[in-house]
C-alpha atoms as a PDB file:
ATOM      1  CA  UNK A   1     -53.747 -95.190 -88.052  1.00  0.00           C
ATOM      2  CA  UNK A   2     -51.182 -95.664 -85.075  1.00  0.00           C
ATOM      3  CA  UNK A   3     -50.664 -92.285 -82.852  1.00  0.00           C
ATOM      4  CA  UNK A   4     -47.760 -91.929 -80.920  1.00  0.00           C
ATOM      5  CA  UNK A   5     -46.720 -94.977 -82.174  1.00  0.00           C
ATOM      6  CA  UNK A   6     -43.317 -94.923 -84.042  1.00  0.00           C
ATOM      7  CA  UNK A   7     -40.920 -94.147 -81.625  1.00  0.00           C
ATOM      8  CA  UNK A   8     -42.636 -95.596 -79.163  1.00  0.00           C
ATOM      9  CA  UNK A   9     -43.087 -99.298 -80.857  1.00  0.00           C
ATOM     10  CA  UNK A  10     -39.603 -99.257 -81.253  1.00  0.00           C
ATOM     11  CA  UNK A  11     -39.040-100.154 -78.496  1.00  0.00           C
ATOM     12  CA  UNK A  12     -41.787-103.135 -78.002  1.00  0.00           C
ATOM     13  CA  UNK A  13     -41.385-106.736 -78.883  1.00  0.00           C
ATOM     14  CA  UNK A  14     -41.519-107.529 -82.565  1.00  0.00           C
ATOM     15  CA  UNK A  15     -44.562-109.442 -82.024  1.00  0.00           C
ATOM     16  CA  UNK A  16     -46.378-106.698 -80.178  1.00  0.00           C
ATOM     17  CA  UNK A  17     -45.078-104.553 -83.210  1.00  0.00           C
ATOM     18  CA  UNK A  18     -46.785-106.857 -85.669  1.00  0.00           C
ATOM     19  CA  UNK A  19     -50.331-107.133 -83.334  1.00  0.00           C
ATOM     20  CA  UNK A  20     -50.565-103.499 -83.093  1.00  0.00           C
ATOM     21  CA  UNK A  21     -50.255-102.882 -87.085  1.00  0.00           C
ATOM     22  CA  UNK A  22     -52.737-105.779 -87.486  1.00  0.00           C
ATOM     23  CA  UNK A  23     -55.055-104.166 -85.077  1.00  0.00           C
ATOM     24  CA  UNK A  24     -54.331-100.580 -86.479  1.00  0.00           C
ATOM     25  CA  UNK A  25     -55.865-101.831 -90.391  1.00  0.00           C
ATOM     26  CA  UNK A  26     -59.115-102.028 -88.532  1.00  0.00           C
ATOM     27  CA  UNK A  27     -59.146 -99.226 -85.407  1.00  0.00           C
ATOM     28  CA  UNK A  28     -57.605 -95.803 -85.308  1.00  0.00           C
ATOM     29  CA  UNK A  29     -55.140 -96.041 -81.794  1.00  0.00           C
ATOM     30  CA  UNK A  30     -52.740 -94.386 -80.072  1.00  0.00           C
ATOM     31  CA  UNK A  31     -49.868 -96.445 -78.368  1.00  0.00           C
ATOM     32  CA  UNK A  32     -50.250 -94.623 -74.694  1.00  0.00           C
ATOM     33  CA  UNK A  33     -46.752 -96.480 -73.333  1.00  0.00           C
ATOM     34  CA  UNK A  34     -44.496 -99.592 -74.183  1.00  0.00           C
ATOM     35  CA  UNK A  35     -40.880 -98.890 -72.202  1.00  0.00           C
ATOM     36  CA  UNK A  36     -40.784 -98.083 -68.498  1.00  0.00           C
ATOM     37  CA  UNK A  37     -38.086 -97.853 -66.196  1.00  0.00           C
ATOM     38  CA  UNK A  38     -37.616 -99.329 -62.861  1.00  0.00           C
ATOM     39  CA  UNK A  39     -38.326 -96.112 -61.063  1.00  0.00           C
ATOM     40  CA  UNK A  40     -41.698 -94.838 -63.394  1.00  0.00           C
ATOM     41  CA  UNK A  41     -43.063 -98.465 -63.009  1.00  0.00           C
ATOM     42  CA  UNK A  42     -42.365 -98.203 -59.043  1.00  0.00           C
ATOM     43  CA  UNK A  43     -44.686 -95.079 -59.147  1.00  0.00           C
ATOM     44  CA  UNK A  44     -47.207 -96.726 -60.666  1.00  0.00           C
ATOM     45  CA  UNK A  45     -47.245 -99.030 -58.227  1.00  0.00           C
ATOM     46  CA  UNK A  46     -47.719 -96.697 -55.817  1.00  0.00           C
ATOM     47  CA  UNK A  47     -50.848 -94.946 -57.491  1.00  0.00           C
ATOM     48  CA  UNK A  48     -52.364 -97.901 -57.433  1.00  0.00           C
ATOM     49  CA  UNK A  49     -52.298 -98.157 -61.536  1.00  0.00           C
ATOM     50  CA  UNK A  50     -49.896-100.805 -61.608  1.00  0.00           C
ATOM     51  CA  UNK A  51     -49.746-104.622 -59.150  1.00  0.00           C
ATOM     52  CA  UNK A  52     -46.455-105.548 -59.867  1.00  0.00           C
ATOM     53  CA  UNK A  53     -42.825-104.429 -59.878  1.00  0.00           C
ATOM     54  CA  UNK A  54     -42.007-106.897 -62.380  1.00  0.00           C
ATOM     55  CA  UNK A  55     -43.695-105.470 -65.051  1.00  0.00           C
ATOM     56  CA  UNK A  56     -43.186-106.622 -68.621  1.00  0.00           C
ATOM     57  CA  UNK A  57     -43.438-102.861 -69.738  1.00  0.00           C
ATOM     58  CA  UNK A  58     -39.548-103.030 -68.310  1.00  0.00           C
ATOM     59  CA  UNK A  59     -36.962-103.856 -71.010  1.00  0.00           C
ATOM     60  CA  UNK A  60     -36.386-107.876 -70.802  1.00  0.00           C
ATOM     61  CA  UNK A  61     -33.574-109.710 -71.175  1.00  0.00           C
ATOM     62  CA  UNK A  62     -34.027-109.673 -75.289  1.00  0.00           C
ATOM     63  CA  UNK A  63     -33.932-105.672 -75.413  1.00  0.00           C
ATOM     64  CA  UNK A  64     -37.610-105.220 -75.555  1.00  0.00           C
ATOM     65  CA  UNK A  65     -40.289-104.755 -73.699  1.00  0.00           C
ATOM     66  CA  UNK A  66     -42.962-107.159 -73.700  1.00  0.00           C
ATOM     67  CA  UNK A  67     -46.041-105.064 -72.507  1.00  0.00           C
ATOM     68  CA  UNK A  68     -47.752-102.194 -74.301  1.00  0.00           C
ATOM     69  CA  UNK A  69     -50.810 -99.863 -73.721  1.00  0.00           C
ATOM     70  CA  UNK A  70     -53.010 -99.064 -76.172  1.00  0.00           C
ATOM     71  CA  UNK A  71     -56.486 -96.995 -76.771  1.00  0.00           C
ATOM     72  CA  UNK A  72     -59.202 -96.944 -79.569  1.00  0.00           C
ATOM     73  CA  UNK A  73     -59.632 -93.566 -81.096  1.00  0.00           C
ATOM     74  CA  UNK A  74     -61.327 -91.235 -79.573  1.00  0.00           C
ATOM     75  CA  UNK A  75     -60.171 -92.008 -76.419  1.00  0.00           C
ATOM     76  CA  UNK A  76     -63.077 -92.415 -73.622  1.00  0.00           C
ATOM     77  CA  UNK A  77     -62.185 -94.069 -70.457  1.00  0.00           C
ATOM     78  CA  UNK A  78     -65.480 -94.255 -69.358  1.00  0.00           C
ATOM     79  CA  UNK A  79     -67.205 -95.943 -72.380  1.00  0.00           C
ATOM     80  CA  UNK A  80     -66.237 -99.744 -71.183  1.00  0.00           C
ATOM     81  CA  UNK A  81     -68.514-101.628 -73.131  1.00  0.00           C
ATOM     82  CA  UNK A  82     -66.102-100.065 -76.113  1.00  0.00           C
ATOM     83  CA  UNK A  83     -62.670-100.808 -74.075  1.00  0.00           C
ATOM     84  CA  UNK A  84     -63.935-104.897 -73.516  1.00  0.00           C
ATOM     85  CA  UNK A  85     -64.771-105.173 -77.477  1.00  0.00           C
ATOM     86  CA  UNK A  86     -61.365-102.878 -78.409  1.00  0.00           C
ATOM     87  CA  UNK A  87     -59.494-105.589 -76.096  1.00  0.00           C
ATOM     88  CA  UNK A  88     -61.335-108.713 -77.286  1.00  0.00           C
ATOM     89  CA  UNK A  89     -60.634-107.722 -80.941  1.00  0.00           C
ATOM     90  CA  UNK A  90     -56.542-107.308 -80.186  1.00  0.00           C
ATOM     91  CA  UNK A  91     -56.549-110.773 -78.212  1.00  0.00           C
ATOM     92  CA  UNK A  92     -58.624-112.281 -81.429  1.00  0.00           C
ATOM     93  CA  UNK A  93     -55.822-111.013 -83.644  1.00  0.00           C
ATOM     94  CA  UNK A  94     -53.201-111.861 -81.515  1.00  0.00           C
ATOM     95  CA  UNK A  95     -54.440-115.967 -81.715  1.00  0.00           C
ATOM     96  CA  UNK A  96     -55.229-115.171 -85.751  1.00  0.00           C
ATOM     97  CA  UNK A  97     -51.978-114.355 -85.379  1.00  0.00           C
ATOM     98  CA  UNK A  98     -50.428-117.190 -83.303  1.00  0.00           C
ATOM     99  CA  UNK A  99     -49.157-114.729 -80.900  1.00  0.00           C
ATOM    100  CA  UNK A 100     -49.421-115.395 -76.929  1.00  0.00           C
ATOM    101  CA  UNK A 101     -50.591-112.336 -75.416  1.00  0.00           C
ATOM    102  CA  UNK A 102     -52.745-111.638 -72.341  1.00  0.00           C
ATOM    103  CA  UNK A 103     -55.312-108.949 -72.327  1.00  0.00           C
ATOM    104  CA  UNK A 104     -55.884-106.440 -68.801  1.00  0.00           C
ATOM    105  CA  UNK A 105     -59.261-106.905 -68.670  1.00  0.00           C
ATOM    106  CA  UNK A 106     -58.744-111.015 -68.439  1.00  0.00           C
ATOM    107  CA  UNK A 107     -55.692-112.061 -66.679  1.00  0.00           C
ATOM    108  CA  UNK A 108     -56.809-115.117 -65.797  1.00  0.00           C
ATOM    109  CA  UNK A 109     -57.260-115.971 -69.959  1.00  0.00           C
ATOM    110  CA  UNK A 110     -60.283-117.388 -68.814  1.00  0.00           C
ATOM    111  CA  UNK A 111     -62.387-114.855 -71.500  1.00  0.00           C
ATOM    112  CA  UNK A 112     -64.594-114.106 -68.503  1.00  0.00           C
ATOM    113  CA  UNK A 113     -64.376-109.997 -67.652  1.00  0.00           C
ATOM    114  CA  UNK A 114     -66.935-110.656 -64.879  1.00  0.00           C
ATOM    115  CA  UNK A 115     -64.257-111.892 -62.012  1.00  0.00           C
ATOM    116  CA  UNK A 116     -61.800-109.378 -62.287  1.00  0.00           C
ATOM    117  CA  UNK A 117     -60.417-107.325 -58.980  1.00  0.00           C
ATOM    118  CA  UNK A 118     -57.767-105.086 -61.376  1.00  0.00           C
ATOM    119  CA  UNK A 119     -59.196-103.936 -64.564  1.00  0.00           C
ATOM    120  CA  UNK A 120     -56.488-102.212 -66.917  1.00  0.00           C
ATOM    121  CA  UNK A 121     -58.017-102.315 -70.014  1.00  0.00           C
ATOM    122  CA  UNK A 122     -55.076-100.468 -72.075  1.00  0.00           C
ATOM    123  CA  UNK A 123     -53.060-103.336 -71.693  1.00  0.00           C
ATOM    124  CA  UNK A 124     -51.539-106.455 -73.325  1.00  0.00           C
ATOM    125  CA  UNK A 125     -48.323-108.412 -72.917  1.00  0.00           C
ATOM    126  CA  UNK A 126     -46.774-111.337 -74.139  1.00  0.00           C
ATOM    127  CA  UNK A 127     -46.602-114.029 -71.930  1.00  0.00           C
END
C-alpha cells in the first residue's frame, strides 16, 4: 500500500515510480515528498534538513524529478535500526531491478552506515 502516493509519484522519475511499487508489494509506505521548488528546497537548506541547492527533488531537465522520500508504515523516526533495513531493502530492489539509485543513509554507496556525517534516511535518488 502506497500513501500519499498518486499524485505525488506523478511527478517522480519513471524508474523511481517502478522502485516504489516494487517496494510497496512488500512494505506499507507513504511517499513523504518527490517535487520541490527552488525556493522550498532553499529552506531546507537552511534548516539544516537538506546539503545542497542542487537537489534532485527539483524537476530535471527530462520533466521529473529524480529524488523521492519515503517512510515504512507506521512511521517512527526514532526506530533506526527499522529506517537502515527499510532503506537497505529499497536499494536491494532497486539493483534487482537494474536501477541506479543512492540511498540517504549511504551516500558514499560504500554499504557502510557507520561513516556518515548527514543521515537522511527517507531518501533515494537516481544518480
Amino acid at each position: 500500500m502506497i500513501l500519499g502516493g498518486n499524485a505525488r509519484l506523478t511527478k517522480a522519475h519513471p524508474d523511481l515510480r517502478r522502485l516504489v511499487e516494487k517496494v510497496a508489494e512488500t512494505w506499507e509506505l507513504v511517499v513523504l515528498e518527490v517535487a520541490r521548488t527552488p525556493e522550498r528546497q532553499a529552506e531546507l537548506v537552511a534548516q539544516g534538513k537538506s546539503k545542497t541547492l542542487q537537489s534532485k527533488h527539483l524537476i530535471q531537465a527530462d520533466g521529473f524529478a529524480h529524488a523521492i522520500d519515503l517512510a515504512p508504515l507506521p512511521v517512527d523516526w526514532n526506530d533506526r535500526a527499522r529506517w537502515y533495513y527499510f532503506g537497505g531493502f529499497c536499494v536491494a530492489t532497486a539493483i534487482r531491478l537494474g536501477l541506479p539509485v543512492l540511498w540517504g543513509g549511504d551516500w558514499n554507496r560504500n554499504t557502510q552506515v557507520t561513516d556518515q556525517t548527514f543521515n537522511d534516511l527517507d531518501h533515494l535518488e537516481l544518480y
